[in-house]
PDB file of N, CA and C in Angstrom:
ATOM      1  N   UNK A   1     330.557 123.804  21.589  1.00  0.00           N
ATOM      2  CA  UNK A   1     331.363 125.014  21.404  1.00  0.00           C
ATOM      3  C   UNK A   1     331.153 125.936  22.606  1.00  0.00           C
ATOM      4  N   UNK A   2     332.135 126.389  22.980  1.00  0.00           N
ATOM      5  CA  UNK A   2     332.147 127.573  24.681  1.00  0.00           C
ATOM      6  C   UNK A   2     331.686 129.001  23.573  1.00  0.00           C
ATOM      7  N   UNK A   3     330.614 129.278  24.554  1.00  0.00           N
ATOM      8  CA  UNK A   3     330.295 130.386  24.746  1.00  0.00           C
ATOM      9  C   UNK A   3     330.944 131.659  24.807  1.00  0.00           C
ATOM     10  N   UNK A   4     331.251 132.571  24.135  1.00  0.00           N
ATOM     11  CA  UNK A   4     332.345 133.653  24.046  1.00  0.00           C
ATOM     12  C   UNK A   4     332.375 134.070  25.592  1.00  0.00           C
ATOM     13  N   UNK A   5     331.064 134.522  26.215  1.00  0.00           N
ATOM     14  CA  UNK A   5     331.060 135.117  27.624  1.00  0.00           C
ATOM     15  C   UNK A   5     332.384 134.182  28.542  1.00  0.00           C
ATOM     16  N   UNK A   6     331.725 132.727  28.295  1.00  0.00           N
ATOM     17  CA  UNK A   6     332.840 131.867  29.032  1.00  0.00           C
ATOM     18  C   UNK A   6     333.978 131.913  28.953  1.00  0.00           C
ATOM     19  N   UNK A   7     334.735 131.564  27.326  1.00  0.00           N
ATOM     20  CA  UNK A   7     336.137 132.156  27.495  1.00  0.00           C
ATOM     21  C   UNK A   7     336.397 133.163  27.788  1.00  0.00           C
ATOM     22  N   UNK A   8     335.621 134.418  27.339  1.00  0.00           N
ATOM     23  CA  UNK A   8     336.125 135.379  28.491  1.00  0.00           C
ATOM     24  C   UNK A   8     336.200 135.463  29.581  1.00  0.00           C
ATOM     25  N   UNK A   9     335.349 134.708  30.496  1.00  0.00           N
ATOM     26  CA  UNK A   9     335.705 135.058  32.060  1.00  0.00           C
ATOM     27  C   UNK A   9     337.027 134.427  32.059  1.00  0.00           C
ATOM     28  N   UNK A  10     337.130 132.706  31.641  1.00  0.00           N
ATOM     29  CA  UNK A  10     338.090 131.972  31.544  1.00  0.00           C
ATOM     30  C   UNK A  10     339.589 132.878  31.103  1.00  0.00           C
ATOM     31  N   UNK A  11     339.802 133.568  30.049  1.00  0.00           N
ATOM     32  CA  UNK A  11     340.980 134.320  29.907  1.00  0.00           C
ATOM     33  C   UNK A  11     341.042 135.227  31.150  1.00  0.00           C
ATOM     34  N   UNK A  12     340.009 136.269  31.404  1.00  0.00           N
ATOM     35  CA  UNK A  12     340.124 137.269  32.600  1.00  0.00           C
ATOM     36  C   UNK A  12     340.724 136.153  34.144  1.00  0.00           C
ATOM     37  N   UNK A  13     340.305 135.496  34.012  1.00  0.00           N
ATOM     38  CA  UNK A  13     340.414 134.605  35.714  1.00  0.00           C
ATOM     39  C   UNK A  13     342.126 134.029  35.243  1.00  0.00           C
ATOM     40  N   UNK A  14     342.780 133.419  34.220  1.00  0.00           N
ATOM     41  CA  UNK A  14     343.932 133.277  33.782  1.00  0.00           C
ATOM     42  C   UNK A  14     344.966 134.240  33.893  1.00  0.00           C
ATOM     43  N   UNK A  15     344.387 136.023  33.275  1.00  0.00           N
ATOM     44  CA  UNK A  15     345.020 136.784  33.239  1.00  0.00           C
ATOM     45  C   UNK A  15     345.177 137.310  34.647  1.00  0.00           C
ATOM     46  N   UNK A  16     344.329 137.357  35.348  1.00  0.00           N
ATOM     47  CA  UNK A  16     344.628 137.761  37.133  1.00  0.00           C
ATOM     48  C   UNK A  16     345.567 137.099  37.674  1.00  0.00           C
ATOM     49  N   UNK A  17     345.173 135.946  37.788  1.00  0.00           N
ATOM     50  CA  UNK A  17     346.196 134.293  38.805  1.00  0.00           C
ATOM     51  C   UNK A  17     347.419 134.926  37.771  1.00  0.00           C
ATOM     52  N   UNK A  18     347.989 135.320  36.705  1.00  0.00           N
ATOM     53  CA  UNK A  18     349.217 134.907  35.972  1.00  0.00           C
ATOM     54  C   UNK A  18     349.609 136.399  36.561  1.00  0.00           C
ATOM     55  N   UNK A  19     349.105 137.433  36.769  1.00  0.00           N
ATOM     56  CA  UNK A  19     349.695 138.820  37.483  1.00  0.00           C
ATOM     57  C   UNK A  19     349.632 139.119  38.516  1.00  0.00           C
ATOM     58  N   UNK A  20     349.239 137.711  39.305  1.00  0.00           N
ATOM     59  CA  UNK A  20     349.187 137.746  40.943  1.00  0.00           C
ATOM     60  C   UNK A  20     350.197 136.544  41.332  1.00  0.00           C
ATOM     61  N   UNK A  21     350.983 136.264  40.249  1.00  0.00           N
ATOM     62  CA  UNK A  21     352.059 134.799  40.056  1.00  0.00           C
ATOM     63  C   UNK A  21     351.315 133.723  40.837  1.00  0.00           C
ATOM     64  N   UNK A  22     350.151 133.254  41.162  1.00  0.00           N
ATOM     65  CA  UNK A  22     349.191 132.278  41.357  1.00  0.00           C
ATOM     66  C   UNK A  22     349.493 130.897  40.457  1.00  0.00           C
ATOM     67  N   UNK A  23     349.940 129.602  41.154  1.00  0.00           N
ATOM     68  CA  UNK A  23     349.961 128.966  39.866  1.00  0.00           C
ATOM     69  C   UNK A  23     348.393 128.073  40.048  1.00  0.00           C
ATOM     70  N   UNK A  24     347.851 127.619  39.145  1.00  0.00           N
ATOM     71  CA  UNK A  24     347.162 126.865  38.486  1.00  0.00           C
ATOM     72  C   UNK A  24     346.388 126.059  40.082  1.00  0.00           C
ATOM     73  N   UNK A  25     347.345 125.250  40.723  1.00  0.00           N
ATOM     74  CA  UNK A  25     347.354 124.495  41.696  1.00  0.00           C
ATOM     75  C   UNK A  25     346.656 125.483  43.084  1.00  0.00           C
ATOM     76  N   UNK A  26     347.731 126.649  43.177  1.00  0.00           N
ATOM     77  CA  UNK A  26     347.283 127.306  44.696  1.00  0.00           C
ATOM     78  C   UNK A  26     345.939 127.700  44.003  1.00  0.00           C
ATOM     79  N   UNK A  27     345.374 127.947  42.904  1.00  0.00           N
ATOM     80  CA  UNK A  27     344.063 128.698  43.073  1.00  0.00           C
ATOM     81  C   UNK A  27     343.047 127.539  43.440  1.00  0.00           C
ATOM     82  N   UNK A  28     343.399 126.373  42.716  1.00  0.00           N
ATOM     83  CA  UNK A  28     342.303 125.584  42.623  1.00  0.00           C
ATOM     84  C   UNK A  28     342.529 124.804  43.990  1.00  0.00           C
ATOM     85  N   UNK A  29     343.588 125.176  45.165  1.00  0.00           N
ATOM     86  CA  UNK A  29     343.794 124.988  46.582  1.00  0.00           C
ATOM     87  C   UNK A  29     343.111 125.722  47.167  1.00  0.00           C
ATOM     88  N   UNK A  30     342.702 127.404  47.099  1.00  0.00           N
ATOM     89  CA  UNK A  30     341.906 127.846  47.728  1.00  0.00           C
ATOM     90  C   UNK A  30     340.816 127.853  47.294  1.00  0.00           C
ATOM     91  N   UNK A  31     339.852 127.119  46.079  1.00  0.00           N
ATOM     92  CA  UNK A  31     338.667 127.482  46.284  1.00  0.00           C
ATOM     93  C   UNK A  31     338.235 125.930  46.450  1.00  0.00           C
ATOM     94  N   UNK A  32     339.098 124.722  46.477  1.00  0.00           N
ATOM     95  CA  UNK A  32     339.003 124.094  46.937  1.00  0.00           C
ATOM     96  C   UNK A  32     338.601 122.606  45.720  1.00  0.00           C
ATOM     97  N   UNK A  33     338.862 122.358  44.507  1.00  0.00           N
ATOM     98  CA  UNK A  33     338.966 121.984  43.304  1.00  0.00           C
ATOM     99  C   UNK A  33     340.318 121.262  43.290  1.00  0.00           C
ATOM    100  N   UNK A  34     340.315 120.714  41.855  1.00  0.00           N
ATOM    101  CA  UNK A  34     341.568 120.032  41.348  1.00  0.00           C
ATOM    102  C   UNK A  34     342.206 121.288  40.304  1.00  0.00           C
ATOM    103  N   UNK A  35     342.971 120.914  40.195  1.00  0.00           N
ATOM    104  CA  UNK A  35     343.997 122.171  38.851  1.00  0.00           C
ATOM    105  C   UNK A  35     343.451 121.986  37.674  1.00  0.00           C
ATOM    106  N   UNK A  36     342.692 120.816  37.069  1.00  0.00           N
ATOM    107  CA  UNK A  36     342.323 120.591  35.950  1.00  0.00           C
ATOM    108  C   UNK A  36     340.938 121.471  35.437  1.00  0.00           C
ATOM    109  N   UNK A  37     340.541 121.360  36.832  1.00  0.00           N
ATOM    110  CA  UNK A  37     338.918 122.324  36.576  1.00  0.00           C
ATOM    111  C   UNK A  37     339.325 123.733  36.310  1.00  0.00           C
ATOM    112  N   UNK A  38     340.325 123.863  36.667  1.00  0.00           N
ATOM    113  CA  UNK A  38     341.018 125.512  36.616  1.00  0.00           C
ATOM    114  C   UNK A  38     341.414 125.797  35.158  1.00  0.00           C
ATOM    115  N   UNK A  39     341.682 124.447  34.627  1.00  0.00           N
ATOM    116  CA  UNK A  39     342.125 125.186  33.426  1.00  0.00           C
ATOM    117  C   UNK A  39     341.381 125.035  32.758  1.00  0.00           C
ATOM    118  N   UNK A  40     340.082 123.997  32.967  1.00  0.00           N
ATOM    119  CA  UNK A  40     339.152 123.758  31.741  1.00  0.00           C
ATOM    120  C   UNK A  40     338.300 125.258  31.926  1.00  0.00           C
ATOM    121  N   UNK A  41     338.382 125.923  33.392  1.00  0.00           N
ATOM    122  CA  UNK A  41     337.510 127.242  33.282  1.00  0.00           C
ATOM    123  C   UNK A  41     338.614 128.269  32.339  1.00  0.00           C
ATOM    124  N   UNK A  42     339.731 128.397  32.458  1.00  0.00           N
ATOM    125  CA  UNK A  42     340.826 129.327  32.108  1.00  0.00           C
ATOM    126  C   UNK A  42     340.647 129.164  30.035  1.00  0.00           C
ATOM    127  N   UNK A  43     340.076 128.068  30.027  1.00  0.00           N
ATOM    128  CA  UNK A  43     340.067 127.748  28.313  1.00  0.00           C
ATOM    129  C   UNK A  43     338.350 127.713  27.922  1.00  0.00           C
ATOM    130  N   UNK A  44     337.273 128.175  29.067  1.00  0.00           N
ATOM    131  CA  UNK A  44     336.168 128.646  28.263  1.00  0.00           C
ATOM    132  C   UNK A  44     335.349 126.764  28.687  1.00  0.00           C
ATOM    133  N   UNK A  45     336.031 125.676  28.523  1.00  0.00           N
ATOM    134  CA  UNK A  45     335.466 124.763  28.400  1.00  0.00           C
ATOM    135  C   UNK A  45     334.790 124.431  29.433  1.00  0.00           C
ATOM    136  N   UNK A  46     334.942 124.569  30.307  1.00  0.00           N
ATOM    137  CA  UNK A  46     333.852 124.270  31.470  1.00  0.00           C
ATOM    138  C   UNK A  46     333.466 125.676  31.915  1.00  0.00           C
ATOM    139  N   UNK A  47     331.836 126.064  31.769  1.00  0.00           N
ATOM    140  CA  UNK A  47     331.209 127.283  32.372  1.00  0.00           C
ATOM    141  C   UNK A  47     331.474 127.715  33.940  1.00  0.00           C
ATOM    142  N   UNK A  48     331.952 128.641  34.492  1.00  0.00           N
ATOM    143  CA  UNK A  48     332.274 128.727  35.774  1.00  0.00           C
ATOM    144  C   UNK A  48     330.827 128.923  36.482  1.00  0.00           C
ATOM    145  N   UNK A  49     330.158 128.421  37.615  1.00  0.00           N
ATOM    146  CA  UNK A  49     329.182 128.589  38.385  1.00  0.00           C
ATOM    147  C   UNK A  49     329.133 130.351  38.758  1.00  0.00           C
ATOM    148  N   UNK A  50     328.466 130.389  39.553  1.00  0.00           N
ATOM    149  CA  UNK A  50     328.116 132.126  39.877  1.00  0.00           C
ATOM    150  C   UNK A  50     328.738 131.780  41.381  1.00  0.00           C
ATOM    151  N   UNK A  51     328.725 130.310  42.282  1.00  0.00           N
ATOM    152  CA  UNK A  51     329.570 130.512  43.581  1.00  0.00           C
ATOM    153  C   UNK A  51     331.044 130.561  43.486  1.00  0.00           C
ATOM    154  N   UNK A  52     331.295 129.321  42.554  1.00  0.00           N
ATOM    155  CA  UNK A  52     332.666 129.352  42.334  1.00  0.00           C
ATOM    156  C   UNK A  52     332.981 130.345  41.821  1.00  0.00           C
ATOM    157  N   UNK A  53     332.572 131.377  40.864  1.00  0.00           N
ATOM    158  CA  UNK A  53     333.431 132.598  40.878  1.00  0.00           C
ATOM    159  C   UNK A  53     333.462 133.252  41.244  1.00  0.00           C
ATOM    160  N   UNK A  54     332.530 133.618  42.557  1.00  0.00           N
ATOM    161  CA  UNK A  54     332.695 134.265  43.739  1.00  0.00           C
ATOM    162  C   UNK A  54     333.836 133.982  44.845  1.00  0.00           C
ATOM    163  N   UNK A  55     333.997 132.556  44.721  1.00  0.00           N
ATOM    164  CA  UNK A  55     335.423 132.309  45.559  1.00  0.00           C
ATOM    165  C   UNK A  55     336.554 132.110  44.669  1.00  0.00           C
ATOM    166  N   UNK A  56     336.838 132.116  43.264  1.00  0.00           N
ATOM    167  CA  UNK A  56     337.837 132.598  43.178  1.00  0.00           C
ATOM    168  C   UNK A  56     338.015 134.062  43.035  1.00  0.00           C
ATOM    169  N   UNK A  57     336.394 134.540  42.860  1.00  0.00           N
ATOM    170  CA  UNK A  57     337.010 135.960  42.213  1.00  0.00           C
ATOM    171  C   UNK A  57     337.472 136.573  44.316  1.00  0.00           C
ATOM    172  N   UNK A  58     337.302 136.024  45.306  1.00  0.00           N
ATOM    173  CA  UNK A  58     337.968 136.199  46.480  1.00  0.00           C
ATOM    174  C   UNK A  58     339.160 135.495  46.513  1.00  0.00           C
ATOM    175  N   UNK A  59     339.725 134.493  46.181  1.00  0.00           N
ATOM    176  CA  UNK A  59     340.583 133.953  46.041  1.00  0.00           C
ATOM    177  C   UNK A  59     341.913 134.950  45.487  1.00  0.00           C
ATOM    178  N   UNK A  60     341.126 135.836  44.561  1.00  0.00           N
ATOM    179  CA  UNK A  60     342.680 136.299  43.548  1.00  0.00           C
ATOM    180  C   UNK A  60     342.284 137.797  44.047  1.00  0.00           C
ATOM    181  N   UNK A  61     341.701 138.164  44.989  1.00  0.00           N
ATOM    182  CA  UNK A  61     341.357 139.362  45.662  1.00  0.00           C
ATOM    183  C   UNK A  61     340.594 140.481  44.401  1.00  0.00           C
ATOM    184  N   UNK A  62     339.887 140.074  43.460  1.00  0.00           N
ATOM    185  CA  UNK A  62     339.242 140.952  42.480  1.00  0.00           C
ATOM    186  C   UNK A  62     337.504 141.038  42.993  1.00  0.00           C
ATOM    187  N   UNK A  63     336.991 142.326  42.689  1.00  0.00           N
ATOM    188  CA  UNK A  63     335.378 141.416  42.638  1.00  0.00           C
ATOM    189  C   UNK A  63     335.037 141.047  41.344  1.00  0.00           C
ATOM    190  N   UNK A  64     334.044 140.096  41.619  1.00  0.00           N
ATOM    191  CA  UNK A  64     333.189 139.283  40.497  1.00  0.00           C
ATOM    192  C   UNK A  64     333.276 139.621  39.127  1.00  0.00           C
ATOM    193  N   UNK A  65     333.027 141.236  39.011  1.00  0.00           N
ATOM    194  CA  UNK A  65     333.020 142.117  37.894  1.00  0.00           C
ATOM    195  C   UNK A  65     334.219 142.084  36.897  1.00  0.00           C
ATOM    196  N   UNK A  66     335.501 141.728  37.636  1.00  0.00           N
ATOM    197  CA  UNK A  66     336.153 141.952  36.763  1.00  0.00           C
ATOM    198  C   UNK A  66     336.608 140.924  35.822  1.00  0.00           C
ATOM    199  N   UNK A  67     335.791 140.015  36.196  1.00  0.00           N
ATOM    200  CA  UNK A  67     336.033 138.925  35.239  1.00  0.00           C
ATOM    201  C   UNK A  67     335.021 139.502  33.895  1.00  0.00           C
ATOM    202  N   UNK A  68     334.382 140.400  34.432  1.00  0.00           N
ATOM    203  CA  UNK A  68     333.275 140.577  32.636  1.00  0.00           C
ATOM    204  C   UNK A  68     333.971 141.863  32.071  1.00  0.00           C
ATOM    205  N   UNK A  69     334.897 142.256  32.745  1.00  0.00           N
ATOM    206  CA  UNK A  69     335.619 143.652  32.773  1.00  0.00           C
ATOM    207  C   UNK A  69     335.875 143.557  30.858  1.00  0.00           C
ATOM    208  N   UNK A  70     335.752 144.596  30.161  1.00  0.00           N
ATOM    209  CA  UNK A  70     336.339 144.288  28.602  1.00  0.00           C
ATOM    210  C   UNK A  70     335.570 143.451  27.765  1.00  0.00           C
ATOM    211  N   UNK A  71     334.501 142.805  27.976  1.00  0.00           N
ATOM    212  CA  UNK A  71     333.555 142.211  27.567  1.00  0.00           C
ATOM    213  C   UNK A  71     332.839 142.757  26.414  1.00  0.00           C
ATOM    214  N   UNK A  72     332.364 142.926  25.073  1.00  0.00           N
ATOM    215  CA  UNK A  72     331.843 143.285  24.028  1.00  0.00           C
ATOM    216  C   UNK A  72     331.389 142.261  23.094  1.00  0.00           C
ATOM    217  N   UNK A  73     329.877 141.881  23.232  1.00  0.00           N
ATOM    218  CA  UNK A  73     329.820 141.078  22.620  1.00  0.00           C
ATOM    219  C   UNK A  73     329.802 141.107  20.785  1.00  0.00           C
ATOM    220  N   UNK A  74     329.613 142.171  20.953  1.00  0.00           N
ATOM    221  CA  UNK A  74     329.417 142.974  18.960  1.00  0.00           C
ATOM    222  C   UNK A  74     331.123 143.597  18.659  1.00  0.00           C
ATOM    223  N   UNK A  75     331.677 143.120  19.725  1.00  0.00           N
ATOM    224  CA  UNK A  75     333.092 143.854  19.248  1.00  0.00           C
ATOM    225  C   UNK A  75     333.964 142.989  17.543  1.00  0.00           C
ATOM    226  N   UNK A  76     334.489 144.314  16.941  1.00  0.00           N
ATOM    227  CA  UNK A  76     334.521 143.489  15.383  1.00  0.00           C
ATOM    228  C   UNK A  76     335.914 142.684  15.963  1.00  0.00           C
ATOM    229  N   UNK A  77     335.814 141.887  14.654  1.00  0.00           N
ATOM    230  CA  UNK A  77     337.388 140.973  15.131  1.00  0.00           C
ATOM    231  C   UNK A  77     338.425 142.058  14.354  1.00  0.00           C
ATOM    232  N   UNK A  78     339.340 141.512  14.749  1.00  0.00           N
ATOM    233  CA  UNK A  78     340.516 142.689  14.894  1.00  0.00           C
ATOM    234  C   UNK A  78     340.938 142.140  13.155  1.00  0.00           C
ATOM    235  N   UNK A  79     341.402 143.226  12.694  1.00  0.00           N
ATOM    236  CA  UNK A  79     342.387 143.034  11.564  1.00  0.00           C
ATOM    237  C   UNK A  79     343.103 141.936  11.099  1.00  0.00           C
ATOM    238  N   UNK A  80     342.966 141.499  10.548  1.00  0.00           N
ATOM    239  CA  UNK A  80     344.535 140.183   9.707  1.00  0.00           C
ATOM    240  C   UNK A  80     345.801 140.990   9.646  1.00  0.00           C
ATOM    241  N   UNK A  81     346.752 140.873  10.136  1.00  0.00           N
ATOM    242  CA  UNK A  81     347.875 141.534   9.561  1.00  0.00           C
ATOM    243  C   UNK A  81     348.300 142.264  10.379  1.00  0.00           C
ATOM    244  N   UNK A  82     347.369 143.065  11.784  1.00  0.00           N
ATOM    245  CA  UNK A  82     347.689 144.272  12.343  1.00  0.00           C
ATOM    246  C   UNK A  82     348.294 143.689  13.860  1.00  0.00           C
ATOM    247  N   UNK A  83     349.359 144.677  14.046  1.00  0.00           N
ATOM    248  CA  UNK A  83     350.279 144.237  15.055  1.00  0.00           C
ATOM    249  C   UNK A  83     349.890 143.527  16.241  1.00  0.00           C
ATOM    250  N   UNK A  84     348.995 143.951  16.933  1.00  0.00           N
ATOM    251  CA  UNK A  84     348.022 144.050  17.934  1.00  0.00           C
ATOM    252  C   UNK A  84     346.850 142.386  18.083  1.00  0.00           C
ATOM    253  N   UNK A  85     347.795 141.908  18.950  1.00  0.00           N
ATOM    254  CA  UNK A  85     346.869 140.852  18.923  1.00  0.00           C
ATOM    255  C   UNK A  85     345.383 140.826  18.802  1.00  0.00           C
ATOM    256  N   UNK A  86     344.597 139.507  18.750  1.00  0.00           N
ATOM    257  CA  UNK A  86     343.230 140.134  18.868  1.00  0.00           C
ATOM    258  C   UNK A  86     342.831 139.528  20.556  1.00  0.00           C
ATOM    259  N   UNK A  87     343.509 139.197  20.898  1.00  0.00           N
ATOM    260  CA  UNK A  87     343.136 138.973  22.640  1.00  0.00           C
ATOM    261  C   UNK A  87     344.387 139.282  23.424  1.00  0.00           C
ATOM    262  N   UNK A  88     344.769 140.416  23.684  1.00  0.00           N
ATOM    263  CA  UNK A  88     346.100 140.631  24.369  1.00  0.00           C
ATOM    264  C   UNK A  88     345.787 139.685  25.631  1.00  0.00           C
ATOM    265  N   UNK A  89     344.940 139.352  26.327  1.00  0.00           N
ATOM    266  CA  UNK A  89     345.192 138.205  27.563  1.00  0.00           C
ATOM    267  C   UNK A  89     345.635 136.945  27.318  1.00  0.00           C
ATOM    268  N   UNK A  90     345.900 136.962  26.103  1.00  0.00           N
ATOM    269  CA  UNK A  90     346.044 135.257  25.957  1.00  0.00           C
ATOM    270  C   UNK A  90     347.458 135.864  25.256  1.00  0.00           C
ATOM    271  N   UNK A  91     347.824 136.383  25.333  1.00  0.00           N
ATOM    272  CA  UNK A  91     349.509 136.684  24.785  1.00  0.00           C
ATOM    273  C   UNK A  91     350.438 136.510  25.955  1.00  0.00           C
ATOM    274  N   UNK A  92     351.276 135.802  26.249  1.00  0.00           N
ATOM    275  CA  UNK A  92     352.058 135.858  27.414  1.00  0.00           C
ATOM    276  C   UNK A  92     353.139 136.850  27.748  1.00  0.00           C
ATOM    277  N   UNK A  93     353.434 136.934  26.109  1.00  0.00           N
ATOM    278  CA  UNK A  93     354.374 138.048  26.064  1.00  0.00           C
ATOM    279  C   UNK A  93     353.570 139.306  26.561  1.00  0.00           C
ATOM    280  N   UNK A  94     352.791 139.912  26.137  1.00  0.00           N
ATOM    281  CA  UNK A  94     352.084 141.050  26.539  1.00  0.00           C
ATOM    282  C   UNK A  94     351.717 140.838  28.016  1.00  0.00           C
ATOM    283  N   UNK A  95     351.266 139.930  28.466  1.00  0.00           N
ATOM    284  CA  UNK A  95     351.179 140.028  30.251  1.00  0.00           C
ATOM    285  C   UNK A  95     352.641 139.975  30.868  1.00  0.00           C
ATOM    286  N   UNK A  96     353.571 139.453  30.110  1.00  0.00           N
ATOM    287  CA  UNK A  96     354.845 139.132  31.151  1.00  0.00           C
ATOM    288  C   UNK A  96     355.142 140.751  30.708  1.00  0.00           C
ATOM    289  N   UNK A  97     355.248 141.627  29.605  1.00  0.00           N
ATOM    290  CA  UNK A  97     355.467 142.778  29.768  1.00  0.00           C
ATOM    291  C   UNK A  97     355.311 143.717  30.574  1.00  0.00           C
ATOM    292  N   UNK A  98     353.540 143.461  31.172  1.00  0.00           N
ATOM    293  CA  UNK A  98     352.741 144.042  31.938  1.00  0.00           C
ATOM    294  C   UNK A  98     353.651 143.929  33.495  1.00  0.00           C
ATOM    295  N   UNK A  99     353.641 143.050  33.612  1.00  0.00           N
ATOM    296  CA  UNK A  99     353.935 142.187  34.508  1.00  0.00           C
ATOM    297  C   UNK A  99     355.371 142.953  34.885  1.00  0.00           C
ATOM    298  N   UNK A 100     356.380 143.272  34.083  1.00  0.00           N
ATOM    299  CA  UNK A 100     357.553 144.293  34.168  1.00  0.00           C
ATOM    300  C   UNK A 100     357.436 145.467  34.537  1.00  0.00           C
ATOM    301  N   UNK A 101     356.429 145.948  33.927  1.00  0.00           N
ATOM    302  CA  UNK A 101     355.654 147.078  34.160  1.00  0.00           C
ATOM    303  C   UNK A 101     355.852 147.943  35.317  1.00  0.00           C
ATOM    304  N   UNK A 102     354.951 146.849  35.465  1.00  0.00           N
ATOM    305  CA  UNK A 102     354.406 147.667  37.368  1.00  0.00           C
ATOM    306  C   UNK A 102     355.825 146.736  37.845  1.00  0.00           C
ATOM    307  N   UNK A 103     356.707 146.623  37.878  1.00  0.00           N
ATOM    308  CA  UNK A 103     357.576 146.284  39.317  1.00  0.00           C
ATOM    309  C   UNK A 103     358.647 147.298  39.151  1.00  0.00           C
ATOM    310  N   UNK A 104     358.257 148.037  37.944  1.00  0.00           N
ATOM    311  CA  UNK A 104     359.148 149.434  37.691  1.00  0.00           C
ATOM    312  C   UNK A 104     358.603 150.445  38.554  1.00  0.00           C
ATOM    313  N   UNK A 105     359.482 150.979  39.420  1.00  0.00           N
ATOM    314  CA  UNK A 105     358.897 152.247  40.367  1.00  0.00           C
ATOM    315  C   UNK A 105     357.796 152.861  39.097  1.00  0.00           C
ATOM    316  N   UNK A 106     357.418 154.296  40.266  1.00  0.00           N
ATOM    317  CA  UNK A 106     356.126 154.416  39.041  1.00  0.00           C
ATOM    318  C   UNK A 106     356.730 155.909  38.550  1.00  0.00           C
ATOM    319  N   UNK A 107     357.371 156.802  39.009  1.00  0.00           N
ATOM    320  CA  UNK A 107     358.095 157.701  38.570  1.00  0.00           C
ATOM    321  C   UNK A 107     358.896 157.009  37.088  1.00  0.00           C
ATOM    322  N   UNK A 108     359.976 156.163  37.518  1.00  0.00           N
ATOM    323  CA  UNK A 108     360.363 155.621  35.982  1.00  0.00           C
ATOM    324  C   UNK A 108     359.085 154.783  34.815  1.00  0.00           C
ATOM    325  N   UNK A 109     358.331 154.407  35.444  1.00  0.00           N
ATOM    326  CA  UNK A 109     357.560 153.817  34.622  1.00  0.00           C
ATOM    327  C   UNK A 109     356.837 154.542  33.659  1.00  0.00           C
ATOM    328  N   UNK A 110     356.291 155.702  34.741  1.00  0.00           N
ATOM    329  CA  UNK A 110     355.937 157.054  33.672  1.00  0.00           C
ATOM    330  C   UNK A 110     356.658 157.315  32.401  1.00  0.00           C
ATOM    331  N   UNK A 111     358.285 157.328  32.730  1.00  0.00           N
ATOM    332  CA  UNK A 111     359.054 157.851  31.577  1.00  0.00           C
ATOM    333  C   UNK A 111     359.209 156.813  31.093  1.00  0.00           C
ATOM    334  N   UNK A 112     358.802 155.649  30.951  1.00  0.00           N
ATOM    335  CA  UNK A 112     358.788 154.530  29.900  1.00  0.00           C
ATOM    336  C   UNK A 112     357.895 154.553  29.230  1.00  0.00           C
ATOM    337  N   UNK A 113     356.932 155.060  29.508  1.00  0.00           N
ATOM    338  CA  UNK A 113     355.283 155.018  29.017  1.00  0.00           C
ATOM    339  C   UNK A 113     355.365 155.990  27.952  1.00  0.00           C
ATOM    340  N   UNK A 114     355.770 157.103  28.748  1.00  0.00           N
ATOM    341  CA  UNK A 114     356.531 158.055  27.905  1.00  0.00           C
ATOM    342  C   UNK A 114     356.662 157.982  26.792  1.00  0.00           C
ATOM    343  N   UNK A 115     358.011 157.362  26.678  1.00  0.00           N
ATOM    344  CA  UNK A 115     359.254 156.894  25.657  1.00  0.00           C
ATOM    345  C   UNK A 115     358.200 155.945  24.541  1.00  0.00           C
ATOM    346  N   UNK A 116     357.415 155.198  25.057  1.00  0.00           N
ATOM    347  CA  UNK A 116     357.021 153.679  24.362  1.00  0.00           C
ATOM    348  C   UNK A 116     356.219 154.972  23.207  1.00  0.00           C
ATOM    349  N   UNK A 117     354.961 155.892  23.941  1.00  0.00           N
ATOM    350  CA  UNK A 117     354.291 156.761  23.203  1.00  0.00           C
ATOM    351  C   UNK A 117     354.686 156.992  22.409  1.00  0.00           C
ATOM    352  N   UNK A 118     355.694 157.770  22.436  1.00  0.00           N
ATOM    353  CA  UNK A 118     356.523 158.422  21.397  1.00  0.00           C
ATOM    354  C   UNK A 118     357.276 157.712  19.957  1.00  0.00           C
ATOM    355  N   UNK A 119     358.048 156.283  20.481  1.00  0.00           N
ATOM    356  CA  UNK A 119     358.302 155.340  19.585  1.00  0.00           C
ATOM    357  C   UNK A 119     357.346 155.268  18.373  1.00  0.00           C
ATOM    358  N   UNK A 120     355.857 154.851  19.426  1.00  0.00           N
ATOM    359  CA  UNK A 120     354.617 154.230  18.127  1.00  0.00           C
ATOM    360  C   UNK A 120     354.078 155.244  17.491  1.00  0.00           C
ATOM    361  N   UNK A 121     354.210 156.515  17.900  1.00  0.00           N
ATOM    362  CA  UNK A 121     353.823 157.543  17.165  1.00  0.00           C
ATOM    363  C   UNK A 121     355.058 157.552  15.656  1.00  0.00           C
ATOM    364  N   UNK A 122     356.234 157.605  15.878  1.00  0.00           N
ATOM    365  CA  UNK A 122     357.223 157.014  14.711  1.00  0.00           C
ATOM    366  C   UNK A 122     357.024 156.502  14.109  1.00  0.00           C
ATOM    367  N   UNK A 123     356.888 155.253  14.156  1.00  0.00           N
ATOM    368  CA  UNK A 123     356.926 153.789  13.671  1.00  0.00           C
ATOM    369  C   UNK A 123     355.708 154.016  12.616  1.00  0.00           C
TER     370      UNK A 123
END
């Protein structure tokens, strides 16, 4: 069984390459690997070394850290029922949102952020 720490780096290193449009292949081209090792790290199943994630965490231009970025190991599990995934990185929809996000100038993006606030305060 993977280690929670592991899938987390594994989701964090997934969620970067997928908002830096990185596919699978160019990462595991620059740190110099096959694509398969990429995903067995991206799914927790293979533990990432402390070098290799130094060259990808250079690879996807982050430092090291932010792969532990959000990390809680006592964090409760999220609700049954409640809207809110319990791992927004592993939602695609929620990163491809993200991902819309920011290619919105940031003046309009504000007033989307805005707008979204206001909605869930409704709802």
């Amino acid at each position: 069984m993977a280690h929670a720490v592991d899938v987390h780096v594994g989701k964090r290193i997934r969620h970067r390459r997928w908002m830096n449009g990185t596919t699978q292949q160019q990462l595991a081209d620059a740190v110099g690997i096959k694509f398969q090792q990429i995903q067995k790290y991206e799914t927790g199943m293979n533990r990432v070394s402390a070098s290799r994630l130094w060259d990808i965490a250079h690879a996807l231009d982050v430092p090291v850290t932010f792969f532990f970025e959000g990390f809680d190991q006592d964090q409760p599990a999220a609700e049954s029922g409640s809207a809110m995934p319990t791992d927004i990185l592993a939602d695609k929809e929620a990163l491809e949102l993200l991902r819309s996000y920011y290619a919105i100038p940031e003046n309009q993006r504000r007033r989307l952020f805005d707008l979204a606030r206001v909605l869930s305060e409704v709802a």
